[in-house]
Structure formats: structure tokens, C-alpha cells
N, C-alpha and C. Protein backbone atom coordinates (compact mmCIF):
# COMPACT_ATOMS: atom_id res chain seq x y z
N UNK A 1 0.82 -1.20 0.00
CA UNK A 1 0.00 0.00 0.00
C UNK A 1 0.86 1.26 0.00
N UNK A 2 1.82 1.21 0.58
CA UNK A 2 2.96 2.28 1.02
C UNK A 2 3.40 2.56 -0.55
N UNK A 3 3.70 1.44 -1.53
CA UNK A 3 4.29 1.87 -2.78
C UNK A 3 3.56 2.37 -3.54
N UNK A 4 2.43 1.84 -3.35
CA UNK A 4 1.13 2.31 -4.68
C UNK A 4 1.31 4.26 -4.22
N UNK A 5 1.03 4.23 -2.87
CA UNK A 5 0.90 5.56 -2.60
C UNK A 5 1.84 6.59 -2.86
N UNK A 6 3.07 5.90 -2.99
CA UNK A 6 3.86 6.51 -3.35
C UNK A 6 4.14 6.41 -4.56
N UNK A 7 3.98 5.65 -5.02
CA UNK A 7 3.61 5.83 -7.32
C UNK A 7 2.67 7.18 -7.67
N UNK A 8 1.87 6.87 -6.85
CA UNK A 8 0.46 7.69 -7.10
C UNK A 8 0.72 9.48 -6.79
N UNK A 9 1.57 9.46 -5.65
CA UNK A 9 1.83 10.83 -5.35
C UNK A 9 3.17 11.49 -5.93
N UNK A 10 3.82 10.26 -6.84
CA UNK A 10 4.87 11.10 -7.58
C UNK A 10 4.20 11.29 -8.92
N UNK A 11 3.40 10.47 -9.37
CA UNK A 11 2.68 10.64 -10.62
C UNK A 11 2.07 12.09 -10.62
N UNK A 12 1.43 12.57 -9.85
CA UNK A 12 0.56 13.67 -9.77
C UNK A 12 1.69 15.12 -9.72
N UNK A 13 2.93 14.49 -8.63
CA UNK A 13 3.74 15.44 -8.46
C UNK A 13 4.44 15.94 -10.06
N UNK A 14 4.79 14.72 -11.04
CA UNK A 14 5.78 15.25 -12.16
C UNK A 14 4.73 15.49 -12.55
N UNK A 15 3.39 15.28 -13.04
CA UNK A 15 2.60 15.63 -14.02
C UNK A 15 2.43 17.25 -13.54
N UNK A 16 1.98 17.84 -12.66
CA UNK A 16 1.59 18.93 -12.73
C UNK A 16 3.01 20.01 -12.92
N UNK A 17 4.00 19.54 -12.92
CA UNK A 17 5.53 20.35 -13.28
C UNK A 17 5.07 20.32 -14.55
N UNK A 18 5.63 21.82 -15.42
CA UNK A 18 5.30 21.73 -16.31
C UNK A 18 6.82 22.96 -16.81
N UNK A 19 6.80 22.27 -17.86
CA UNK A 19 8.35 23.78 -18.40
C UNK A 19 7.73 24.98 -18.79
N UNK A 20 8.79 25.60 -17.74
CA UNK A 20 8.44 27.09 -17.23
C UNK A 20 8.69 27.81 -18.53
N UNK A 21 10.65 27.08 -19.37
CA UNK A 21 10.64 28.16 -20.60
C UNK A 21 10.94 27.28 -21.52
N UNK A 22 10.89 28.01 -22.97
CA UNK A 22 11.01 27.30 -24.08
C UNK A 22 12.54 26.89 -24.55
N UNK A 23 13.13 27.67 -23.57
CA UNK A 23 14.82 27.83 -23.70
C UNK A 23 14.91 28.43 -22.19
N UNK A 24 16.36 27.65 -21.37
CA UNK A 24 17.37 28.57 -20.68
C UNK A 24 18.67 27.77 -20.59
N UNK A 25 19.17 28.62 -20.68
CA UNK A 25 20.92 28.29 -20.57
C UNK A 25 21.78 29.39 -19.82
N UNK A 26 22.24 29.18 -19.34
CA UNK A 26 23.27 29.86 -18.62
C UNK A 26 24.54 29.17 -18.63
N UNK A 27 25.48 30.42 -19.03
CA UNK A 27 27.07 30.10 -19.43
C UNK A 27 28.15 30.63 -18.10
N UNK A 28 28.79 30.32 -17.80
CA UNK A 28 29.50 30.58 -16.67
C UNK A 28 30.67 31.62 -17.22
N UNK A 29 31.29 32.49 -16.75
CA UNK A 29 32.23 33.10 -17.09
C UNK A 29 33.44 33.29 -15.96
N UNK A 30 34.71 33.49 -15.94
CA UNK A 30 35.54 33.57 -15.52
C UNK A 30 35.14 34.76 -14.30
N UNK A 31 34.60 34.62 -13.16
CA UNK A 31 34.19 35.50 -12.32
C UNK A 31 35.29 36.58 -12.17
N UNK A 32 37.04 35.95 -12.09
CA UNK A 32 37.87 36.68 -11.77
C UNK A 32 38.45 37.63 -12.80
N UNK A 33 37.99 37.45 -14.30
CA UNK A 33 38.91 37.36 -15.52
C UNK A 33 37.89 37.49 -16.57
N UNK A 34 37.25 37.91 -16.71
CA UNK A 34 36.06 38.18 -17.90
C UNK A 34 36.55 39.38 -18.98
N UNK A 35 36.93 38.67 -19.77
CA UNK A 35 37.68 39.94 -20.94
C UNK A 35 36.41 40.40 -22.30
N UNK A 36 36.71 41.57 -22.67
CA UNK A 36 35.45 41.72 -23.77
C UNK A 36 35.56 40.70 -25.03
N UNK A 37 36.91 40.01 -25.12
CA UNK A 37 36.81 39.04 -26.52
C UNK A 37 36.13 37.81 -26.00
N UNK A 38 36.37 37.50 -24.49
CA UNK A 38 35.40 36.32 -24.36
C UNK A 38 33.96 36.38 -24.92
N UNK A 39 33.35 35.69 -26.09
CA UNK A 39 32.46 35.91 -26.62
C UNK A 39 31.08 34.32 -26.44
N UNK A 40 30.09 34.29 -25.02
CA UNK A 40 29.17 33.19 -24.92
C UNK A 40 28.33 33.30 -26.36
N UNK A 41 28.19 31.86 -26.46
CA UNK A 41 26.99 31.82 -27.28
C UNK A 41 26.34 30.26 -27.04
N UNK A 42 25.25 30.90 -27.25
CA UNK A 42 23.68 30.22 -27.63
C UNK A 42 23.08 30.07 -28.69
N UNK A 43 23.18 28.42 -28.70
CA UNK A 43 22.33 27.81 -29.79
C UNK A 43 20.88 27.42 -29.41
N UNK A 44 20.33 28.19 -30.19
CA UNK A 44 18.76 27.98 -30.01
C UNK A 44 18.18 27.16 -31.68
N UNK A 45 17.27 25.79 -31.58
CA UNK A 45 16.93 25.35 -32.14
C UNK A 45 15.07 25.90 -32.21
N UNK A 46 14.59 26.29 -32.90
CA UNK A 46 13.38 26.77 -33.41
C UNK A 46 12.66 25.77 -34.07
N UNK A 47 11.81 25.03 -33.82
CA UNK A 47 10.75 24.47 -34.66
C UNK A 47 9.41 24.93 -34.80
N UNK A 48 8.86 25.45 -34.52
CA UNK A 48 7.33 26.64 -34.15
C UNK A 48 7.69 27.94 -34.53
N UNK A 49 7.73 28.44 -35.91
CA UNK A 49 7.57 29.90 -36.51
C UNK A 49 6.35 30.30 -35.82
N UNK A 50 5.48 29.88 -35.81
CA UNK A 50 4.11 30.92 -35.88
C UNK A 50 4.31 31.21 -34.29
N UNK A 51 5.08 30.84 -33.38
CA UNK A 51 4.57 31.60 -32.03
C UNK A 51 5.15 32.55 -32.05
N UNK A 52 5.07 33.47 -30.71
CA UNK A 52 5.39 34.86 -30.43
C UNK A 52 6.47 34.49 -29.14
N UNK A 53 7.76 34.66 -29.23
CA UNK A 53 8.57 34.57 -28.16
C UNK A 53 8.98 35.95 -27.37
N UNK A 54 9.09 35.59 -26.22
CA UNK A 54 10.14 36.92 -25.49
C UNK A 54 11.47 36.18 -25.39
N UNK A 55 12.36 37.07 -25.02
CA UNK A 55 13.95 36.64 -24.76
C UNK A 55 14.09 37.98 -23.89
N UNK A 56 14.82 36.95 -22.64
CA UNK A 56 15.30 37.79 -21.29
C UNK A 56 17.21 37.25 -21.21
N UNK A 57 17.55 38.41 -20.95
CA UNK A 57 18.93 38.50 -20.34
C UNK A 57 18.94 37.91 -18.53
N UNK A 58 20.06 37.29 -18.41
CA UNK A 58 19.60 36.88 -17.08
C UNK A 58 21.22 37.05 -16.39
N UNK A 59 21.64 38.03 -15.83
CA UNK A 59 22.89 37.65 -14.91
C UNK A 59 23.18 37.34 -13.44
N UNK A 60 23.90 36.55 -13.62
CA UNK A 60 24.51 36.33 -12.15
C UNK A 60 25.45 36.95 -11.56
N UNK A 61 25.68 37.91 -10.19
CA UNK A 61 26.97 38.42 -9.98
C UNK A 61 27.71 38.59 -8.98
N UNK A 62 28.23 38.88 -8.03
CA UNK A 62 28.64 38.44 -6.99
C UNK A 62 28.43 40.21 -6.08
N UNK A 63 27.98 39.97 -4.93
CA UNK A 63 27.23 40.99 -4.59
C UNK A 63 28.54 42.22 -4.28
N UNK A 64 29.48 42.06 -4.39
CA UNK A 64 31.02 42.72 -4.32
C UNK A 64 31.30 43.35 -5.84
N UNK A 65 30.30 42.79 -6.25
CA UNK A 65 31.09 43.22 -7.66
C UNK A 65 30.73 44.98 -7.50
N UNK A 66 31.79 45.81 -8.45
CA UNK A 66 31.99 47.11 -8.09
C UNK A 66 31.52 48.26 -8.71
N UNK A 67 30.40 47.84 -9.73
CA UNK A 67 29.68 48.97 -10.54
C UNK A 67 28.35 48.18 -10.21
N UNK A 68 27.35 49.66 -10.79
CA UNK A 68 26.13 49.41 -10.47
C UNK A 68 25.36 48.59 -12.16
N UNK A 69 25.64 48.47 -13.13
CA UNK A 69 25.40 48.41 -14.04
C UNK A 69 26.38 47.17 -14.76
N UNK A 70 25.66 46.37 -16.09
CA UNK A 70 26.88 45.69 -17.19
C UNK A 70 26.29 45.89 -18.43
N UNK A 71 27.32 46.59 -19.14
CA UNK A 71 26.73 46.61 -20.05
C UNK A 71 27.48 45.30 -21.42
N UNK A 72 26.47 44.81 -22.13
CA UNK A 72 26.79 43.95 -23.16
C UNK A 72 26.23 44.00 -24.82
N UNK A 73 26.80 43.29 -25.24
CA UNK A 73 26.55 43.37 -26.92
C UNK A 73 26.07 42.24 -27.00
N UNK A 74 24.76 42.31 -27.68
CA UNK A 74 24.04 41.12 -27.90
C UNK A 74 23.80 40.97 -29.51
N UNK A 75 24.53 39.92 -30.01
CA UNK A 75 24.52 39.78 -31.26
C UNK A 75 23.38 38.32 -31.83
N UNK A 76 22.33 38.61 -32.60
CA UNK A 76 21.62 37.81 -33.25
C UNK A 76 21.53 37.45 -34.21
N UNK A 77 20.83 36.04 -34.63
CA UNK A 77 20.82 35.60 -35.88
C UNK A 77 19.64 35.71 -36.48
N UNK A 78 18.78 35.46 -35.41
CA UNK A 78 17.42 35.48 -35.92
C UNK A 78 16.35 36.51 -36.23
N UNK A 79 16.82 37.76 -36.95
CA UNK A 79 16.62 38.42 -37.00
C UNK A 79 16.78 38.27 -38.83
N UNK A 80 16.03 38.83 -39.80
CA UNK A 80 16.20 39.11 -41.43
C UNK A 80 17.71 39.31 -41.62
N UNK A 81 18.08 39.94 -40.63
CA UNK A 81 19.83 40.63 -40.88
C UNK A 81 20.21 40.41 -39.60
N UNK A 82 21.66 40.25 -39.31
CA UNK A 82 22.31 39.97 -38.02
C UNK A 82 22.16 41.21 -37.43
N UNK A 83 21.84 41.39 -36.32
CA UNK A 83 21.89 42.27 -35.57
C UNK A 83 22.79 42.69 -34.13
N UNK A 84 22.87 43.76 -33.89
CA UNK A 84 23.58 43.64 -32.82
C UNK A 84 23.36 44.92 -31.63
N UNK A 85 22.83 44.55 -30.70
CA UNK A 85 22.19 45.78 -29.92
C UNK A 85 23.06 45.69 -28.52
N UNK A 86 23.03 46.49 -28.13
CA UNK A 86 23.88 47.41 -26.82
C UNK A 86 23.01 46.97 -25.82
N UNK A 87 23.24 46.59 -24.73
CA UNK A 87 21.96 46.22 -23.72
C UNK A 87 22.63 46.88 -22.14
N UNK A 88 22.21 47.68 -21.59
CA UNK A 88 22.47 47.76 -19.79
C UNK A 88 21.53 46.93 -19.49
N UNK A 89 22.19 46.01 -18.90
CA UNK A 89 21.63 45.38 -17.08
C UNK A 89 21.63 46.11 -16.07
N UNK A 90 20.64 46.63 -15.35
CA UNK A 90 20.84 47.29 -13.76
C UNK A 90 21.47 46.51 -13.02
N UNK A 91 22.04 46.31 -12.27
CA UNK A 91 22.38 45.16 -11.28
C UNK A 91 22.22 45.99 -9.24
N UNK A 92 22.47 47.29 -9.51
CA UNK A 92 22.57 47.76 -7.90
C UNK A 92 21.84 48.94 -7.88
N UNK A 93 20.22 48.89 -7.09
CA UNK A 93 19.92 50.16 -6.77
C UNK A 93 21.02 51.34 -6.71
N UNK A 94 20.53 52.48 -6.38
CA UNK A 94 21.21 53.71 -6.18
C UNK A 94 21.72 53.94 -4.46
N UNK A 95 20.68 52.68 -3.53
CA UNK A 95 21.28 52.93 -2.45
C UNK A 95 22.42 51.38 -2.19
N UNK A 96 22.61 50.79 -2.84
CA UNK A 96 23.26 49.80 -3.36
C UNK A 96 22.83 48.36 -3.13
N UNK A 97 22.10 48.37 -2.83
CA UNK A 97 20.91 47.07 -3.01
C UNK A 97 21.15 46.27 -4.24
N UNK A 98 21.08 44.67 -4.05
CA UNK A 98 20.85 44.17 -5.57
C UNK A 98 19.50 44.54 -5.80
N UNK A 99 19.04 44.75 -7.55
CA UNK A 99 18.04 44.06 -8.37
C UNK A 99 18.46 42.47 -7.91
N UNK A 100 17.01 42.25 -8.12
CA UNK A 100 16.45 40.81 -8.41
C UNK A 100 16.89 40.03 -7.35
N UNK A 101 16.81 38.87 -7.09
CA UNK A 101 17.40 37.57 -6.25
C UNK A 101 18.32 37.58 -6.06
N UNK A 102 18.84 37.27 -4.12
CA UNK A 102 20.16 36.86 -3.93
C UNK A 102 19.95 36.25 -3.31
N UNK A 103 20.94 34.92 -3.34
CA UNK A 103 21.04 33.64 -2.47
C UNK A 103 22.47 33.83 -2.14
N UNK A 104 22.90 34.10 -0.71
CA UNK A 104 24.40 34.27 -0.22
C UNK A 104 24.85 35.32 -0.50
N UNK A 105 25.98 35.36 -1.50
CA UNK A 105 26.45 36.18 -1.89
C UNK A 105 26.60 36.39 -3.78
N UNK A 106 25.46 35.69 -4.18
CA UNK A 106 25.40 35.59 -5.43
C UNK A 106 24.41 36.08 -5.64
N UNK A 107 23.70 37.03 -6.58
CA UNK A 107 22.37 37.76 -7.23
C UNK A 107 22.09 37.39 -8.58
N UNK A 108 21.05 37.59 -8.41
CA UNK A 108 20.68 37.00 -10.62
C UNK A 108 19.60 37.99 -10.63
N UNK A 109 20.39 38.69 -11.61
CA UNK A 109 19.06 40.05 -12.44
C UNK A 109 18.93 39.43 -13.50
N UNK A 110 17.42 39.58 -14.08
CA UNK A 110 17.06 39.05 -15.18
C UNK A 110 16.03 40.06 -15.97
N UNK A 111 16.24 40.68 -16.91
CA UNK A 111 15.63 41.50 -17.59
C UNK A 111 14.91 41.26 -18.76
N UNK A 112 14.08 41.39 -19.83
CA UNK A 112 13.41 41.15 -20.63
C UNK A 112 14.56 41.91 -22.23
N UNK A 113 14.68 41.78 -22.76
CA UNK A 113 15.28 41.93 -23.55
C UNK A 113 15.04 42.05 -25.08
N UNK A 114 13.90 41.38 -25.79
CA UNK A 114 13.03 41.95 -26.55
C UNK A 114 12.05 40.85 -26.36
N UNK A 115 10.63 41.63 -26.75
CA UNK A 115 9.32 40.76 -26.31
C UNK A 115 8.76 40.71 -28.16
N UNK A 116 7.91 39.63 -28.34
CA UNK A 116 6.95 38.98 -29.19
C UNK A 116 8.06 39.19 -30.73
N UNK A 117 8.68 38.09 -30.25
CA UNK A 117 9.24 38.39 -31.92
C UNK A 117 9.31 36.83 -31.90
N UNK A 118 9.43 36.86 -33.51
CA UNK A 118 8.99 35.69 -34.43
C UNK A 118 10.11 35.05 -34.95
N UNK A 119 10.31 34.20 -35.15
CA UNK A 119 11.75 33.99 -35.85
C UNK A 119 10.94 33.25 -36.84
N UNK A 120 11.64 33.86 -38.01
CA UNK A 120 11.67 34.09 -39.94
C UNK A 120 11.59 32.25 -39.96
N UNK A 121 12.12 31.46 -39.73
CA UNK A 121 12.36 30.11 -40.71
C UNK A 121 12.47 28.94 -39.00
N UNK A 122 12.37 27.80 -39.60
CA UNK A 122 12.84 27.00 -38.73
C UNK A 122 14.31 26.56 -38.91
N UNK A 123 14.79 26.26 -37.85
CA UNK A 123 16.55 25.95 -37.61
C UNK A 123 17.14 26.68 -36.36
N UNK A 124 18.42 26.26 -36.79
CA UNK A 124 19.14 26.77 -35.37
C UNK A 124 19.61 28.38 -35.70
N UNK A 125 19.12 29.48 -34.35
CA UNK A 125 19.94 30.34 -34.05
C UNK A 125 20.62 30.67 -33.04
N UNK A 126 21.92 31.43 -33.57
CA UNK A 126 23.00 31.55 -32.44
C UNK A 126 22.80 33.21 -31.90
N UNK A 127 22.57 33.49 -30.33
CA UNK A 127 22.86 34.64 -29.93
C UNK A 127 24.51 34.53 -29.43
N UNK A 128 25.02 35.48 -29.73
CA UNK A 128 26.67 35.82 -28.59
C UNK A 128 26.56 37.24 -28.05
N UNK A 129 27.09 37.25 -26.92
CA UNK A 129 27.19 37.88 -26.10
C UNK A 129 28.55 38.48 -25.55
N UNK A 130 28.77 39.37 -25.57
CA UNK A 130 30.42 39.88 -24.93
C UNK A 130 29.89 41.50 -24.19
N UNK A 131 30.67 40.99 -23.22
CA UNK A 131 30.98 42.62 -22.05
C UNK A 131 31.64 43.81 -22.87
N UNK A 132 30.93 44.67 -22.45
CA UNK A 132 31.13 46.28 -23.04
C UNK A 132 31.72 46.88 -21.57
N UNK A 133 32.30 46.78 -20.85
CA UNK A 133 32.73 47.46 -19.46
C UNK A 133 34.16 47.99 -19.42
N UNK A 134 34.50 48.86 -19.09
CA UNK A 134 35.76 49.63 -19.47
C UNK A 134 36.81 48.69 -18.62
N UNK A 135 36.56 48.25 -18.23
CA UNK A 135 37.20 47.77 -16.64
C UNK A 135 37.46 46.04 -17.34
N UNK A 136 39.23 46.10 -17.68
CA UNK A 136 39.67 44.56 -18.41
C UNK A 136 40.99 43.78 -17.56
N UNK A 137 40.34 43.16 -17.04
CA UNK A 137 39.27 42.24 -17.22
C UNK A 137 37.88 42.72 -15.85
N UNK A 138 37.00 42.13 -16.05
CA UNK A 138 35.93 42.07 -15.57
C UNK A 138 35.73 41.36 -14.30
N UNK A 139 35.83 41.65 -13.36
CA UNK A 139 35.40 41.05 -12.01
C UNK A 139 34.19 40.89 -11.30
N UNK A 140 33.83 39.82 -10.95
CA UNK A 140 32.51 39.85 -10.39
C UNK A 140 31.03 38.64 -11.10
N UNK A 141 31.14 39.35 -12.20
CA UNK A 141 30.49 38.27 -13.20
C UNK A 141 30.56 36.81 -13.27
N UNK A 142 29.54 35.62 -12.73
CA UNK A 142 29.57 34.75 -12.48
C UNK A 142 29.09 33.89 -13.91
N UNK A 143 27.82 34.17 -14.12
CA UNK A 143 27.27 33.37 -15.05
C UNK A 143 26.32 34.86 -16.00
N UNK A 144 26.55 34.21 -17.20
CA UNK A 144 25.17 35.09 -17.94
C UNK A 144 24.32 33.83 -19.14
N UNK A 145 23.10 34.48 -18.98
CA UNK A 145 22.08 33.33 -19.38
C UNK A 145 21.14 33.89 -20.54
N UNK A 146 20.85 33.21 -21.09
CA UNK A 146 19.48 33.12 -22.24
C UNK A 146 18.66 32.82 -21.79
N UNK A 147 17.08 33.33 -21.23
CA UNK A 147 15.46 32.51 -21.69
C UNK A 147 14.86 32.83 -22.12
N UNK A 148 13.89 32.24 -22.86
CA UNK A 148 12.94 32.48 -24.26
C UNK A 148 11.90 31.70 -23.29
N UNK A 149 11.03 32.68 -23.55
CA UNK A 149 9.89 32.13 -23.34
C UNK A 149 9.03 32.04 -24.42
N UNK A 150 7.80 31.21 -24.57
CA UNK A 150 6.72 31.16 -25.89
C UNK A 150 5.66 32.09 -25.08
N UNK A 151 5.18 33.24 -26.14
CA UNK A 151 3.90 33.38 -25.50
C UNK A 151 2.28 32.67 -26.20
N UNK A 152 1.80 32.31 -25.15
CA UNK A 152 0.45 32.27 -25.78
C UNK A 152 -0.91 32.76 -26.23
């Protein structure tokens, strides 16, 4: 009786989990040593043209780290023409507070980054990503991430 019940209450448990995004990845970067040629990228495989996706920037950083802001170059494929847009992350209120979640001494800001866009064809696209920060190498920076969500 003990097993059935416990079949029965994991059944219910995975079924109602359901995936939160259509994509996330997160790339780790040299927390101590983050140079602007280090360049992450993300392969995103697309099979569903007709939906409407968002894509959020997501960083991780170490609550020491020493500016309030990161800024990065976000380069796309999936776009008619490659594109490449300039993005600030907030990362520290003005009274120096993180944005977003911290667990310890690690924070993850996660920002929206462009909403309801379509990608042209099915296949794989690659975003890359590299630090725009005057400051070489880069300290602090733990991980930076991709999620796509589908909207419905």
C-alpha cells in the first residue's frame, strides 16, 4: 500500500511540473577574468515559426562586484539581418541594493530583452554575447544566461 501511494503521489507530483521556458541556458564566465573578446553563445533550435517569443537576459553576480550596471553586446541571428544591440543590465539600486534575487552572496538580475518576436524560418539560431565594461578584465560576473519564453 505504502508503494502504490507513493507511485500515485509522484505521478501527480511530475505531471503537474510543467516547463516554465522554451529555452534557458546559462554560461558561466571567468568570475575573476572576464575579458570583452570572451564571446558566450547560444544555440537555439526553433521548430514553431508561428509563435510569439520573449527573450530575457539573465545575470549572475557576486554581490562585491563594483559597478552598479553591465553593459553587453548582444549579437543575433534570428533576426532578417544579423543584428547587434547594446543592452544595460541594472544590477545595484542607487542605495546599493541588488536588483532581483540573492542567495548568499550571489544575485541573478534578469531582464526582458526583446518581447513577441517571431523567428523568420525554422533551424538553429545563435545569440553571442560579450561585455562592453571599461574595466579589463571584468570582475565579479559569475554566469550570464538566455530565456525564451513562448507566449500564448
Amino acid at each position: 500500500m505504502k508503494y502504490l501511494l507513493f507511485l500515485l503521489s509522484s505521478i501527480l507530483f511530475f505531471s503537474s511540473c510543467e516547463k516554465k521556458y522554451f529555452y534557458s541556458e546559462y554560461q558561466s564566465v571567468n568570475v575573476k577574468n572576464w575579458k570583452s573578446t570572451d564571446t558566450l553563445k547560444y544555440l537555439v533550435d526553433i521548430e514553431d515559426v508561428n509563435s510569439l517569443y520573449d527573450i530575457s537576459i539573465s545575470v549572475r553576480h557576486q554581490k562585491e562586484y563594483e559597478f552598479s550596471n553591465l553593459w553587453l553586446n548582444v549579437i543575433d541571428t534570428y533576426s532578417s539581418v544579423k543584428e547587434t544591440f547594446r543592452l544595460e543590465v541594472p544590477l545595484f539600486k542607487n542605495t546599493g541594493k541588488p536588483y532581483g534575487e540573492s542567495s548568499g552572496s550571489l544575485c541573478t538580475q534578469t531582464i526582458k530583452f526583446q518581447k513577441n518576436i517571431r523567428f523568420p524560418k525554422k533551424g538553429k539560431y545563435e545569440i553571442k554575447i560579450v561585455q562592453l565594461m571599461r574595466k579589463e578584465p571584468l570582475i565579479g560576473i559569475a554566469d550570464v544566461g538566455i530565456i525564451i519564453e513562448t507566449k500564448k
